[in-house]
PDB file of N, CA and C in Angstrom:
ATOM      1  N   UNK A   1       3.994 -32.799 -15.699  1.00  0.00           N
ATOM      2  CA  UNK A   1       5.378 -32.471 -15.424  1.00  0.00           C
ATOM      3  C   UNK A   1       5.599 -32.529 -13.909  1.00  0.00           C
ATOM      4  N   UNK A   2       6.714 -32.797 -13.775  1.00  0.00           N
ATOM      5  CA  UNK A   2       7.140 -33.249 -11.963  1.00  0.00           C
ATOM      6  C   UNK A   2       7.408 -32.101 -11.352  1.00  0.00           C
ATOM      7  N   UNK A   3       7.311 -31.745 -10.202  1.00  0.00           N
ATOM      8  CA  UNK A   3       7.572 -30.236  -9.811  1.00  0.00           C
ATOM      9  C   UNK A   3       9.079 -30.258  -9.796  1.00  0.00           C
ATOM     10  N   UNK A   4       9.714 -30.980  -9.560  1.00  0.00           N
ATOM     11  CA  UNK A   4      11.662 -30.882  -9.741  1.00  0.00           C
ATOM     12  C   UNK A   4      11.747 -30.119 -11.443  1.00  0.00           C
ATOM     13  N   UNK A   5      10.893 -30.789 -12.149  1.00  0.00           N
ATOM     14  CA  UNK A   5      11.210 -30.017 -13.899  1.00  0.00           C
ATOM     15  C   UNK A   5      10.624 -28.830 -14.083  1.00  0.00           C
ATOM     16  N   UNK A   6       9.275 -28.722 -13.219  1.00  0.00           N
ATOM     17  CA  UNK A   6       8.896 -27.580 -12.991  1.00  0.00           C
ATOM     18  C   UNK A   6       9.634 -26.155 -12.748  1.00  0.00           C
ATOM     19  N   UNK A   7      10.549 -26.796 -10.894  1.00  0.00           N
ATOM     20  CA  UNK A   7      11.332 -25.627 -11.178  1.00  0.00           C
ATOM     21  C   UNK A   7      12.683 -25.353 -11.522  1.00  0.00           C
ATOM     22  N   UNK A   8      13.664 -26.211 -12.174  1.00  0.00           N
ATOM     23  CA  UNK A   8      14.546 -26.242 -13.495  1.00  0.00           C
ATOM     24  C   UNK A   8      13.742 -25.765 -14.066  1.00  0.00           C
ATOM     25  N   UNK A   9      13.122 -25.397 -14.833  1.00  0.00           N
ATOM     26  CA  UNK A   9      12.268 -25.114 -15.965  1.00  0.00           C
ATOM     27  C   UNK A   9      12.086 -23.966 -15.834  1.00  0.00           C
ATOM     28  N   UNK A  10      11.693 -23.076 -14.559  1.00  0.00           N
ATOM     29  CA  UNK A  10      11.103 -21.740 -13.869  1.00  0.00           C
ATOM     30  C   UNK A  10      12.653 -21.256 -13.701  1.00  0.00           C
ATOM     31  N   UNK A  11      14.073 -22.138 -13.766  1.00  0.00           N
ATOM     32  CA  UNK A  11      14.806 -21.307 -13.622  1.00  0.00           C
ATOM     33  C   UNK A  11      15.481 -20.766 -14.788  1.00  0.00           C
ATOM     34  N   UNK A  12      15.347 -21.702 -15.412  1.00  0.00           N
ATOM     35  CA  UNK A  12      15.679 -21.822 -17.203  1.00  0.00           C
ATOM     36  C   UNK A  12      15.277 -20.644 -17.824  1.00  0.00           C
ATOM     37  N   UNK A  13      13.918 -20.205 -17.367  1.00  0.00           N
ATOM     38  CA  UNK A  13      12.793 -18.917 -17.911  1.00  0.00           C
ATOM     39  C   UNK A  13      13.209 -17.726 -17.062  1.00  0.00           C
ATOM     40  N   UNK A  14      13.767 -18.136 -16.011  1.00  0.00           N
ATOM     41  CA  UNK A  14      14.348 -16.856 -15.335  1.00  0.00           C
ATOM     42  C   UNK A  14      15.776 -16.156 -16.309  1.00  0.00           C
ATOM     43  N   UNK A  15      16.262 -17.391 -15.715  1.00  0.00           N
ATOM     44  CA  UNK A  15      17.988 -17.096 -16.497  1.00  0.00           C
ATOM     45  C   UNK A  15      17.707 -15.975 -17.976  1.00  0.00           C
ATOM     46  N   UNK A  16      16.228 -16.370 -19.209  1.00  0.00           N
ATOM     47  CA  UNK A  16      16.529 -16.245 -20.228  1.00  0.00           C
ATOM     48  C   UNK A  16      15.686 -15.165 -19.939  1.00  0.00           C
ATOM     49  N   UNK A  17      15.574 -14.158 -18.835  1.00  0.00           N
ATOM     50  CA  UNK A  17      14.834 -12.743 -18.817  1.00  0.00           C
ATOM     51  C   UNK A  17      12.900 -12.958 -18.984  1.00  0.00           C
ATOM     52  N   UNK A  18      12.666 -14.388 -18.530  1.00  0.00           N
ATOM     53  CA  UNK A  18      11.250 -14.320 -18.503  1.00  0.00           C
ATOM     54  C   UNK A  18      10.747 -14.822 -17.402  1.00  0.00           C
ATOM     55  N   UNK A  19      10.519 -13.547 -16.372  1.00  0.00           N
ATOM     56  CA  UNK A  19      10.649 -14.169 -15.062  1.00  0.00           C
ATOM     57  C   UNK A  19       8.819 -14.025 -14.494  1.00  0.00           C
ATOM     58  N   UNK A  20       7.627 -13.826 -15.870  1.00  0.00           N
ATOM     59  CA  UNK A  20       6.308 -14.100 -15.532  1.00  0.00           C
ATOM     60  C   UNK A  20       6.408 -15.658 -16.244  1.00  0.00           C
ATOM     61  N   UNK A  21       7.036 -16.110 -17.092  1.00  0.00           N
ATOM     62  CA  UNK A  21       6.868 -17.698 -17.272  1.00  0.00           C
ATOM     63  C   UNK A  21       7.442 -18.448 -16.527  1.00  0.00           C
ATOM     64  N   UNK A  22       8.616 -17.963 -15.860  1.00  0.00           N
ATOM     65  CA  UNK A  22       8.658 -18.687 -14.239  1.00  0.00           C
ATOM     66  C   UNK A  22       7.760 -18.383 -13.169  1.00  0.00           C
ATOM     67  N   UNK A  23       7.230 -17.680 -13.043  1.00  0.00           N
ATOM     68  CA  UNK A  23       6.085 -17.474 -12.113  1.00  0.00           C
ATOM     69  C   UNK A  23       4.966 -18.112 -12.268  1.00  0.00           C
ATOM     70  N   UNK A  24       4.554 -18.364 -13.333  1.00  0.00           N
ATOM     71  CA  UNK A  24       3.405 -19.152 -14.047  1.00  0.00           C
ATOM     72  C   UNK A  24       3.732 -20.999 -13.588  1.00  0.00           C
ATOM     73  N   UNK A  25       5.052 -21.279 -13.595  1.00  0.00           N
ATOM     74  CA  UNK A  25       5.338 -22.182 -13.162  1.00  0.00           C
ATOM     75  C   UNK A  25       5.231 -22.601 -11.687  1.00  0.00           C
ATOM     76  N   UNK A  26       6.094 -21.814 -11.242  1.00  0.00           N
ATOM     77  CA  UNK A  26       6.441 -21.261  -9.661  1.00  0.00           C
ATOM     78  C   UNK A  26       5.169 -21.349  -8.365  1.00  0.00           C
ATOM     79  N   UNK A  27       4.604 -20.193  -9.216  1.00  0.00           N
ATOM     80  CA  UNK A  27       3.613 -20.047  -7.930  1.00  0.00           C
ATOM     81  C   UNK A  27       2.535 -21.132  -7.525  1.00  0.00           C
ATOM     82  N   UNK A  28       1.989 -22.408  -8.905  1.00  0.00           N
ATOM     83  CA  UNK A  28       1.404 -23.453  -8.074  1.00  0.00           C
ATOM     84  C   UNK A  28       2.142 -24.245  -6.962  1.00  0.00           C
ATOM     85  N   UNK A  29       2.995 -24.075  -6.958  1.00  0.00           N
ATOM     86  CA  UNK A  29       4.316 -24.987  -6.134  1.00  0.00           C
ATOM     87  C   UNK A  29       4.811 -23.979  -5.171  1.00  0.00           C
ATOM     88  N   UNK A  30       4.543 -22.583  -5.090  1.00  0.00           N
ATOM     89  CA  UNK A  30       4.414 -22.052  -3.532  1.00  0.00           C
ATOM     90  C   UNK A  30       4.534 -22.322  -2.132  1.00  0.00           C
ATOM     91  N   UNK A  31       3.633 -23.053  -1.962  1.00  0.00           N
ATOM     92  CA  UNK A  31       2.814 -23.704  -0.399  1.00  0.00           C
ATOM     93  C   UNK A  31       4.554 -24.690  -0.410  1.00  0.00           C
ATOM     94  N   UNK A  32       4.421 -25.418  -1.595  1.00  0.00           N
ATOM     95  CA  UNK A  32       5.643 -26.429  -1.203  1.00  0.00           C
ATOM     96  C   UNK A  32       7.510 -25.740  -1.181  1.00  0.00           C
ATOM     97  N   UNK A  33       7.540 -24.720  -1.467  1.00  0.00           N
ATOM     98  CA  UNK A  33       8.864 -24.168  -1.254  1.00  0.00           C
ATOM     99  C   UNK A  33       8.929 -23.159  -0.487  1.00  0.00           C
ATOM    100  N   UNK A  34       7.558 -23.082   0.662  1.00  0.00           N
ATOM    101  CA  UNK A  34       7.763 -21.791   1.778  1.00  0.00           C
ATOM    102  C   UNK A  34       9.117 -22.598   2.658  1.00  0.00           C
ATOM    103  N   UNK A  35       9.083 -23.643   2.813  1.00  0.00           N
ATOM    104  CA  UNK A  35      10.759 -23.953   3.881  1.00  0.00           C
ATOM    105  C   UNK A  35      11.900 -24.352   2.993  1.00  0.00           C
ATOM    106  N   UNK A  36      11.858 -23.935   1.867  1.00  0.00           N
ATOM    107  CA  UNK A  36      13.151 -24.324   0.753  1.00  0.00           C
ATOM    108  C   UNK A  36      13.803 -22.851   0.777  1.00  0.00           C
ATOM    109  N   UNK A  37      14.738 -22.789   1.361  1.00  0.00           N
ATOM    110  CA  UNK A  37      15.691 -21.676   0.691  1.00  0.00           C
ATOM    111  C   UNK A  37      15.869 -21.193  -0.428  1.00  0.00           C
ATOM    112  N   UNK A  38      16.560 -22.327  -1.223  1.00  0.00           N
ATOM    113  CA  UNK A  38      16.471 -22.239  -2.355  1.00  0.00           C
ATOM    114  C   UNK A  38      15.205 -21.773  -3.489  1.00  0.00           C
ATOM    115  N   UNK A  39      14.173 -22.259  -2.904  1.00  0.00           N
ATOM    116  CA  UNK A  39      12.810 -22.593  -3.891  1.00  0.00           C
ATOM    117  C   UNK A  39      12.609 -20.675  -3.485  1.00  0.00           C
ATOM    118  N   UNK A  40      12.368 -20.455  -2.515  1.00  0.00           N
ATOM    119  CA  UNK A  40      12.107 -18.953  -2.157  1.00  0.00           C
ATOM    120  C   UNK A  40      12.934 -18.128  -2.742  1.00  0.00           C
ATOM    121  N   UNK A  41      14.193 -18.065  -2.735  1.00  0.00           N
ATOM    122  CA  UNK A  41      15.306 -17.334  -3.728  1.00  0.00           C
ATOM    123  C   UNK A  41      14.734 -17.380  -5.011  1.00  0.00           C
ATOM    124  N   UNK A  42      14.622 -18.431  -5.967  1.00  0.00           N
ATOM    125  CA  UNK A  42      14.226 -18.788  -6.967  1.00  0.00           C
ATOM    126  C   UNK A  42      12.644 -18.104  -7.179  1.00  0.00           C
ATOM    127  N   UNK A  43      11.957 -18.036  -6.401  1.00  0.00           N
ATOM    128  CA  UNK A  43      10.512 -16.890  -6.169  1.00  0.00           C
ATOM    129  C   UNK A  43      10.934 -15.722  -6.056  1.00  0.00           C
ATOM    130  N   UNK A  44      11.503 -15.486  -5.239  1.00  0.00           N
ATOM    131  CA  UNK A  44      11.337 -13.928  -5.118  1.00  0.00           C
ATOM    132  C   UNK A  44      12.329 -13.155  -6.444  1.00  0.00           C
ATOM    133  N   UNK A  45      13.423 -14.267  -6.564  1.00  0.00           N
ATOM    134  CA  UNK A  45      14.118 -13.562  -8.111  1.00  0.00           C
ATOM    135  C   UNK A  45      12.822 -13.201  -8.879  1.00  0.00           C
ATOM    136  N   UNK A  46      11.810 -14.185  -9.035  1.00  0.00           N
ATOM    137  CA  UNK A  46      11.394 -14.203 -10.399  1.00  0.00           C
ATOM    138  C   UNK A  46      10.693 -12.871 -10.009  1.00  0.00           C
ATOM    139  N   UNK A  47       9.219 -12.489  -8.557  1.00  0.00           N
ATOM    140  CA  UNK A  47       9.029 -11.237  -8.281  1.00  0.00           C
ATOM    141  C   UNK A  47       9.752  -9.755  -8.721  1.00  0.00           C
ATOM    142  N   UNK A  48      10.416 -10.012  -8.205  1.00  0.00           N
ATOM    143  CA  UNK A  48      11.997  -9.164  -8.097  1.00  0.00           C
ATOM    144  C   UNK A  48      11.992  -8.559  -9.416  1.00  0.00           C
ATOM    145  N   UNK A  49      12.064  -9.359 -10.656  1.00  0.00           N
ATOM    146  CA  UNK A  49      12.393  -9.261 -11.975  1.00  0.00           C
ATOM    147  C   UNK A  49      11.601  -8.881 -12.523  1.00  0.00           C
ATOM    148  N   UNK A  50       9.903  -9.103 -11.716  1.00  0.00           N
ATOM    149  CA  UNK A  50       8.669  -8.863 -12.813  1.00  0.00           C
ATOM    150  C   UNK A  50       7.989  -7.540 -12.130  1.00  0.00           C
ATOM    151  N   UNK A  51       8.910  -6.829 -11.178  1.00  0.00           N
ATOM    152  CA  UNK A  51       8.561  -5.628 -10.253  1.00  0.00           C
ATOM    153  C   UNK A  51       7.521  -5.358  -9.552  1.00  0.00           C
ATOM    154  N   UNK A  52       7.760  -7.029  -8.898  1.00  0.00           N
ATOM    155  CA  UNK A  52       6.332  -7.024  -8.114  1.00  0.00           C
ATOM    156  C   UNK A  52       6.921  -7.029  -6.629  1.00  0.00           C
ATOM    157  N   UNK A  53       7.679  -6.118  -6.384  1.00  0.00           N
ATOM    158  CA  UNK A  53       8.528  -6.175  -5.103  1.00  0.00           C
ATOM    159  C   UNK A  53       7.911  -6.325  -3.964  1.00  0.00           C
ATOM    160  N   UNK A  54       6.656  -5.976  -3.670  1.00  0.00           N
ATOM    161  CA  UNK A  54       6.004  -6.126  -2.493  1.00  0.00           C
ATOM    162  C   UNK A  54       6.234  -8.012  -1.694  1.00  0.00           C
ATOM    163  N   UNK A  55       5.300  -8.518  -3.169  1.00  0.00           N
ATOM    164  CA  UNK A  55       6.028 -10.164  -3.071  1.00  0.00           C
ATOM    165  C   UNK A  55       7.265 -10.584  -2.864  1.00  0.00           C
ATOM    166  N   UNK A  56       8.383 -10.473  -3.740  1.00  0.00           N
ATOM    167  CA  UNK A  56       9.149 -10.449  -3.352  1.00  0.00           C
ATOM    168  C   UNK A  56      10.082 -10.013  -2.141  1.00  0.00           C
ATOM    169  N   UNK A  57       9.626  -8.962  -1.333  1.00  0.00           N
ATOM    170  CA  UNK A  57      10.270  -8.910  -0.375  1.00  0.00           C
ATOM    171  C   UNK A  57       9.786  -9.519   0.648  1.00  0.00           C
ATOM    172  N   UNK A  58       8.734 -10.069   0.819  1.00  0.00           N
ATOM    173  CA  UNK A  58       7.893 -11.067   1.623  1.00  0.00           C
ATOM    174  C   UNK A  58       8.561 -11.985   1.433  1.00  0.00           C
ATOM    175  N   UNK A  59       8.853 -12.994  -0.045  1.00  0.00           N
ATOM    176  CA  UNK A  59       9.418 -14.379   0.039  1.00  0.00           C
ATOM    177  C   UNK A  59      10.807 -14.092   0.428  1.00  0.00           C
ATOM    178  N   UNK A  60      11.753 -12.796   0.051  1.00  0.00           N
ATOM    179  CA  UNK A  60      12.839 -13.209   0.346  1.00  0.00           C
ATOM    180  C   UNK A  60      13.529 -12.755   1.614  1.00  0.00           C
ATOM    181  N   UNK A  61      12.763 -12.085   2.454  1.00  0.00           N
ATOM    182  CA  UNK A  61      12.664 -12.286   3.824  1.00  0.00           C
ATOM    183  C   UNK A  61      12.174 -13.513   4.472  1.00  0.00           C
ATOM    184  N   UNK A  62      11.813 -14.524   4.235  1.00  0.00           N
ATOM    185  CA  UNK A  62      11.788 -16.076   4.488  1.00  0.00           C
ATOM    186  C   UNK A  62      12.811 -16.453   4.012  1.00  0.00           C
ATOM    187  N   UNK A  63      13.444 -15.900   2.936  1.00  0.00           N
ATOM    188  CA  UNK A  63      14.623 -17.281   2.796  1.00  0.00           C
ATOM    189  C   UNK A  63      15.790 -16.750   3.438  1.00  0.00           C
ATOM    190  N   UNK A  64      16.089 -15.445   3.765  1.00  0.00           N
ATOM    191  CA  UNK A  64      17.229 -14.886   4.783  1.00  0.00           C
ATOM    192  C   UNK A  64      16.336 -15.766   5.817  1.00  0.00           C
ATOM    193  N   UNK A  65      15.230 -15.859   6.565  1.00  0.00           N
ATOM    194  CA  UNK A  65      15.152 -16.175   7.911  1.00  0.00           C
ATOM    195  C   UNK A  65      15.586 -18.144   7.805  1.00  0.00           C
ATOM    196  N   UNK A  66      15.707 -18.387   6.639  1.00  0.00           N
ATOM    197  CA  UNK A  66      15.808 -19.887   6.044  1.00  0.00           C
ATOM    198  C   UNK A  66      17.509 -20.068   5.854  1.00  0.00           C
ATOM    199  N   UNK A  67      17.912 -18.998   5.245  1.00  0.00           N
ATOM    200  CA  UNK A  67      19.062 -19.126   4.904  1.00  0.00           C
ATOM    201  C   UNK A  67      20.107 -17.663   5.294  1.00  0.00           C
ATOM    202  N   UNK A  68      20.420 -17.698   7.062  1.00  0.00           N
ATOM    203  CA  UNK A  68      20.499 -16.338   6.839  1.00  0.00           C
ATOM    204  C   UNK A  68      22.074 -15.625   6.925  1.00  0.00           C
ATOM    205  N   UNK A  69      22.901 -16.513   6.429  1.00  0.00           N
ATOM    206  CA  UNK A  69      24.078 -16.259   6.070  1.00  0.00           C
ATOM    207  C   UNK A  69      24.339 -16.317   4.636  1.00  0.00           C
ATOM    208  N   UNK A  70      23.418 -16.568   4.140  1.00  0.00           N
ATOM    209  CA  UNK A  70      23.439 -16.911   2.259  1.00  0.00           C
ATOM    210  C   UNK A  70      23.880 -15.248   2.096  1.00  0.00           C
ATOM    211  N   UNK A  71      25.014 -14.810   1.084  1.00  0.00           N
ATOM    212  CA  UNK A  71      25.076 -13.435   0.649  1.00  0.00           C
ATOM    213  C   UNK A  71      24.453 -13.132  -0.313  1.00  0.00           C
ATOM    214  N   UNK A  72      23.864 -13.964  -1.224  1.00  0.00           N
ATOM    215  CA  UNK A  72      23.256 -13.480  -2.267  1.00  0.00           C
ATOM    216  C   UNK A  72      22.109 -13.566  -2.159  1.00  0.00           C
ATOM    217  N   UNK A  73      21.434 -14.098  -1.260  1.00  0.00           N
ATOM    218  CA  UNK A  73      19.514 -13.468  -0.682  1.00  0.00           C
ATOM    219  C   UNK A  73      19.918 -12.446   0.257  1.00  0.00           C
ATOM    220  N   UNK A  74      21.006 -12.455   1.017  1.00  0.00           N
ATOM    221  CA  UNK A  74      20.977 -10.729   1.135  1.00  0.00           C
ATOM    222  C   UNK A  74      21.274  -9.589   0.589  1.00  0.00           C
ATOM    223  N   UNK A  75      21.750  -9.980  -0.594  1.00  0.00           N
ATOM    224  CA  UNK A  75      22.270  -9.039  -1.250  1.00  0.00           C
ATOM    225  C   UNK A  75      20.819  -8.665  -2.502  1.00  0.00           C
ATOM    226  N   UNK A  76      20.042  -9.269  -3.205  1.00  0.00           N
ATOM    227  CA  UNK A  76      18.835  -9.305  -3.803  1.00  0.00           C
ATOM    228  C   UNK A  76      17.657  -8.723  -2.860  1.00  0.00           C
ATOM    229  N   UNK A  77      17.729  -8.871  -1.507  1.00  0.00           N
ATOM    230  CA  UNK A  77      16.651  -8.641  -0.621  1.00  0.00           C
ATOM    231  C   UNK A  77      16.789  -6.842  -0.623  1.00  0.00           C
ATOM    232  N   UNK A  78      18.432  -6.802  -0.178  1.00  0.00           N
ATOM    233  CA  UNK A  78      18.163  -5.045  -0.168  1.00  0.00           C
ATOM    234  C   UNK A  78      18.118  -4.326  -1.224  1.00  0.00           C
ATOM    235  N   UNK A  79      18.537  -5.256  -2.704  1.00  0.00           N
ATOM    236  CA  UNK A  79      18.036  -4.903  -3.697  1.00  0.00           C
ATOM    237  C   UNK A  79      16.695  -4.487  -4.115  1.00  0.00           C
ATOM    238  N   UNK A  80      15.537  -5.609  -3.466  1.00  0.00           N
ATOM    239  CA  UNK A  80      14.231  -5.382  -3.542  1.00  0.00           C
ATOM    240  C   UNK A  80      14.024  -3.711  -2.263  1.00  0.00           C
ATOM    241  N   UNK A  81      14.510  -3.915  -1.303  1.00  0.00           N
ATOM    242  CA  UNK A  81      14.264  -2.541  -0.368  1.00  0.00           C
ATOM    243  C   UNK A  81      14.376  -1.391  -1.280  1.00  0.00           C
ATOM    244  N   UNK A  82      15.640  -1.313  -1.571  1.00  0.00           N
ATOM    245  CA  UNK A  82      16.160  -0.281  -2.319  1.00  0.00           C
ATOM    246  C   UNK A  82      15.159   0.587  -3.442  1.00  0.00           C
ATOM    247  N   UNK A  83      14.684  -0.587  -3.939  1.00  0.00           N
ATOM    248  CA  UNK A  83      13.254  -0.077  -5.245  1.00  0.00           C
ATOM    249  C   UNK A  83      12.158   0.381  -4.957  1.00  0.00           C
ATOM    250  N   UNK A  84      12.346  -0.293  -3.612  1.00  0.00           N
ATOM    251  CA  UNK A  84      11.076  -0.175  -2.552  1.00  0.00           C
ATOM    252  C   UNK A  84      11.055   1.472  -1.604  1.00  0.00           C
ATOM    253  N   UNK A  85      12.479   2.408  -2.193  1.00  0.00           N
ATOM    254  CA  UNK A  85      12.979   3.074  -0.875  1.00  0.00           C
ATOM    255  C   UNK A  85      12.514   2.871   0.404  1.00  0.00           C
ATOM    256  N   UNK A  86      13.390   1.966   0.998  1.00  0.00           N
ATOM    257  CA  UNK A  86      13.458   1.401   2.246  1.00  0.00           C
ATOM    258  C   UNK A  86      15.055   1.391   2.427  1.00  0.00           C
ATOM    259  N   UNK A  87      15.569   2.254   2.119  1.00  0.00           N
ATOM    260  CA  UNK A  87      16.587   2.668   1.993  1.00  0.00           C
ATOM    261  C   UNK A  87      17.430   2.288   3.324  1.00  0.00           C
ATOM    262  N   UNK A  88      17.234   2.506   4.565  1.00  0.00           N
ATOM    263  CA  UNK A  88      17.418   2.144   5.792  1.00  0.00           C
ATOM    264  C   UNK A  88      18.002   0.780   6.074  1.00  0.00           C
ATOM    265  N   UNK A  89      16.528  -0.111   5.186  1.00  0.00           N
ATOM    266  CA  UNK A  89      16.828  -1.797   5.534  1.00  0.00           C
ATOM    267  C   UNK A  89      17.426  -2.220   4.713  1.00  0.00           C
ATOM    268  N   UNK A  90      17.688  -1.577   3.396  1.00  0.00           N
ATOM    269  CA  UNK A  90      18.408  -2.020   2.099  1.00  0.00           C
ATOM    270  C   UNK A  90      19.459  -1.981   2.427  1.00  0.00           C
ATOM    271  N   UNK A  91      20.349  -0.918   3.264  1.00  0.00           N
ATOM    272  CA  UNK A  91      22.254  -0.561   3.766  1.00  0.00           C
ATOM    273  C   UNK A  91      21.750  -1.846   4.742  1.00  0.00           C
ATOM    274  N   UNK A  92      20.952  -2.154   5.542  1.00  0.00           N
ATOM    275  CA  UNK A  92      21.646  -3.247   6.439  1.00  0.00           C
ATOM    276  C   UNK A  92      21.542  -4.441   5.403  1.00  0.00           C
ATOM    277  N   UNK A  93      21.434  -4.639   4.700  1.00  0.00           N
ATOM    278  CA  UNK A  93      21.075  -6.007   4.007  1.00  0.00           C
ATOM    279  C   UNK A  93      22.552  -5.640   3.229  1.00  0.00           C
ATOM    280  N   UNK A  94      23.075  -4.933   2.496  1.00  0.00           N
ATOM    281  CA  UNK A  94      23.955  -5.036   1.434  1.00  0.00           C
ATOM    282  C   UNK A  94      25.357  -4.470   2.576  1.00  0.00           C
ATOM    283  N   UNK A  95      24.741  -4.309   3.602  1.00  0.00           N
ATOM    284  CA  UNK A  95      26.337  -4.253   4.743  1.00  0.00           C
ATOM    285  C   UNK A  95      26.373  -5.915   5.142  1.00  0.00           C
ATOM    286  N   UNK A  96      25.313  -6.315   5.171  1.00  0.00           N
ATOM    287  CA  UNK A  96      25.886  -8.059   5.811  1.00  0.00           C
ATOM    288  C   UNK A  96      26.287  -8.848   4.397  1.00  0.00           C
ATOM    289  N   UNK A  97      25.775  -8.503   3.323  1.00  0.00           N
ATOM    290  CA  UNK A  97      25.824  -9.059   2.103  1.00  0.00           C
ATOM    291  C   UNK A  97      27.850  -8.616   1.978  1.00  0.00           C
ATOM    292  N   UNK A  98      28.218  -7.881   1.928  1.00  0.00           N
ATOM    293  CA  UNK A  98      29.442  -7.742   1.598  1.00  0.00           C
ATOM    294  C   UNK A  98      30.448  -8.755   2.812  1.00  0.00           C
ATOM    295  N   UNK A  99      29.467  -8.287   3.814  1.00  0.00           N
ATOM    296  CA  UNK A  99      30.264  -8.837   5.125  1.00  0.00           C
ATOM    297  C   UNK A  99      30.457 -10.496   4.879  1.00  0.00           C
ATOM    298  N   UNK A 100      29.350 -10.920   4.272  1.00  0.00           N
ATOM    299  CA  UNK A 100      29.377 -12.181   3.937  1.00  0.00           C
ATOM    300  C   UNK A 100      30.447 -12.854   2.987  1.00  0.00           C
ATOM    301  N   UNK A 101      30.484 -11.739   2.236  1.00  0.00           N
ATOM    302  CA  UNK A 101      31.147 -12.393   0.684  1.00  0.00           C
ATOM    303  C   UNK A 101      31.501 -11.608   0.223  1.00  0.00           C
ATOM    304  N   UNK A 102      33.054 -11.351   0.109  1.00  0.00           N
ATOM    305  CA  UNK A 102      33.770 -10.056  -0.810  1.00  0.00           C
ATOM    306  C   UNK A 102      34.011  -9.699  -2.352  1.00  0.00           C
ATOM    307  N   UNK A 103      32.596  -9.983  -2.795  1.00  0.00           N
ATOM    308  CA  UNK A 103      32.499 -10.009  -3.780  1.00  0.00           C
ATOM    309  C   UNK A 103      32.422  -8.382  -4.107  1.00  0.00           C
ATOM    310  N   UNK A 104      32.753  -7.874  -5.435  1.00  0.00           N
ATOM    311  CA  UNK A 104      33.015  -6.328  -5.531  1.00  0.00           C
ATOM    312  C   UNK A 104      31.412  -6.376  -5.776  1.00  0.00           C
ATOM    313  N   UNK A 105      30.564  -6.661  -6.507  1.00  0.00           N
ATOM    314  CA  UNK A 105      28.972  -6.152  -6.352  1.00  0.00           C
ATOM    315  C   UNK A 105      28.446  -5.913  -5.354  1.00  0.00           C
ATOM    316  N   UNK A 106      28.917  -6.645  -4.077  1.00  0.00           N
ATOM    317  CA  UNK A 106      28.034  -6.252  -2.978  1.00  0.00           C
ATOM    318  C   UNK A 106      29.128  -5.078  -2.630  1.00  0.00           C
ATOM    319  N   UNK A 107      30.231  -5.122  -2.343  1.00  0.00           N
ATOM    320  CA  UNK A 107      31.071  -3.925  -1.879  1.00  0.00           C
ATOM    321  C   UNK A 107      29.910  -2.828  -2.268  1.00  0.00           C
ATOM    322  N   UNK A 108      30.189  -2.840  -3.887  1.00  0.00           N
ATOM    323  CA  UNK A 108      29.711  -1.491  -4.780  1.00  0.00           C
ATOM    324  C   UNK A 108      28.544  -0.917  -4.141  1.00  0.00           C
ATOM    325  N   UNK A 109      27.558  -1.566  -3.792  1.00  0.00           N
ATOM    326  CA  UNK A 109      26.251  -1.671  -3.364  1.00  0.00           C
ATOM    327  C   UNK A 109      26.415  -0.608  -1.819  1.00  0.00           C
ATOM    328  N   UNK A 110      27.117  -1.452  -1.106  1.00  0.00           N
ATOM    329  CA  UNK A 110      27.680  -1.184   0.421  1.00  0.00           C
ATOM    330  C   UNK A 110      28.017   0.552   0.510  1.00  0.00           C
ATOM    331  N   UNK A 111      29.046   0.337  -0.399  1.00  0.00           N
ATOM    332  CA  UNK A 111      29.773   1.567  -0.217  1.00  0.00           C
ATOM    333  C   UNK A 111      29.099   3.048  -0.922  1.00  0.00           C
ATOM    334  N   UNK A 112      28.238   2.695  -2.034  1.00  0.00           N
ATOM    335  CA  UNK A 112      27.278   3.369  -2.458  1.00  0.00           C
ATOM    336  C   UNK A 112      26.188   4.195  -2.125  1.00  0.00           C
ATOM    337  N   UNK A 113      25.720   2.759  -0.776  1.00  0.00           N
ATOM    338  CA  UNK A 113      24.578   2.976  -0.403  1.00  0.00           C
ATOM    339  C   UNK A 113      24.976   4.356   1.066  1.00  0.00           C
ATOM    340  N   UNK A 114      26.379   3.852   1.386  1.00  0.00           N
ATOM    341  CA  UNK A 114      26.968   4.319   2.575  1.00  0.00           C
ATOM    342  C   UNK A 114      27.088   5.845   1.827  1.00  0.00           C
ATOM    343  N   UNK A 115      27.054   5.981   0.842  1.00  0.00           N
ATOM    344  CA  UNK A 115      27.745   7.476   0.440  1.00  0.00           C
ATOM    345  C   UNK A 115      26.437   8.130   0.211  1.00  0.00           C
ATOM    346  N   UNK A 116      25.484   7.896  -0.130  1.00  0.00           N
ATOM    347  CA  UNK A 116      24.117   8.312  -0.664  1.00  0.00           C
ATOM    348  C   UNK A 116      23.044   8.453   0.406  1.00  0.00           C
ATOM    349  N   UNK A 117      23.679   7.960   1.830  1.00  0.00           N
ATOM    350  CA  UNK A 117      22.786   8.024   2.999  1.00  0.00           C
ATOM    351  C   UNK A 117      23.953   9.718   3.771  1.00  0.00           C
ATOM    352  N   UNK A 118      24.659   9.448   3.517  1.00  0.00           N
ATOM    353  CA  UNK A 118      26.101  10.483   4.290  1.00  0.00           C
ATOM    354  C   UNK A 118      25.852  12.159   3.358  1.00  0.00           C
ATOM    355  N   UNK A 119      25.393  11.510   2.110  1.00  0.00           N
ATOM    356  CA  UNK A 119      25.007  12.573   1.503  1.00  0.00           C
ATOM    357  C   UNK A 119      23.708  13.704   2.240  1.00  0.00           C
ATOM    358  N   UNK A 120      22.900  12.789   2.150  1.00  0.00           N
ATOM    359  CA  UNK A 120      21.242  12.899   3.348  1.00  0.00           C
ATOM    360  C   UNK A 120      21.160  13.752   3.884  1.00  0.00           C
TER     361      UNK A 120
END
């Protein structure tokens, strides 16, 4: 199989909630998507999903430094903090994530995170 079907295929298994049979896919093809934005998003989701956050926040801190106006690797990244309580770096990630893109999930996130630190 070609690594392009490979990872269609790893995203296919993501989408359908099986994000260790995208990994199984994924991670031989590693080395080749450390400078893909995309390919790293697509990794660290699958991490992310299989609560292996440590990884994941490693790859998807490369793809903010790859892609670092993308709102939705910042908005997943402080997602991974957040699980991680890293609570600190998670509000800056889901304050640029809204800032980016006014989408109400990241708001929710933003304004959440802003009320739950004020609480503190």
């Amino acid at each position: 199989m070609q690594e392009i079907d490979r990872y269609r295929l790893a995203g296919l298994h993501l989408d359908m909630g099986d994000p260790l049979e995208a990994l199984k896919l994924l991670e031989p093809m590693a080395d080749g998507l450390r400078e893909h934005a995309a390919g790293q998003l697509l990794l660290g989701r699958a991490y992310y999903h299989s609560a292996q956050l440590g990884k994941a926040q490693e790859v998807l801190e490369r793809a903010v430094s790859l892609a670092p106006t993308d709102a939705y690797v910042r908005f997943i990244l402080g997602r991974t903090l957040q699980r991680r309580s890293r609570h600190d770096e998670a509000g800056v990630q889901f304050r640029i994530a809204a800032a980016l893109d006014d989408r109400p999930e990241y708001r929710e996130h933003r304004d959440a995170h802003a009320r739950g630190t004020a609480a503190a």
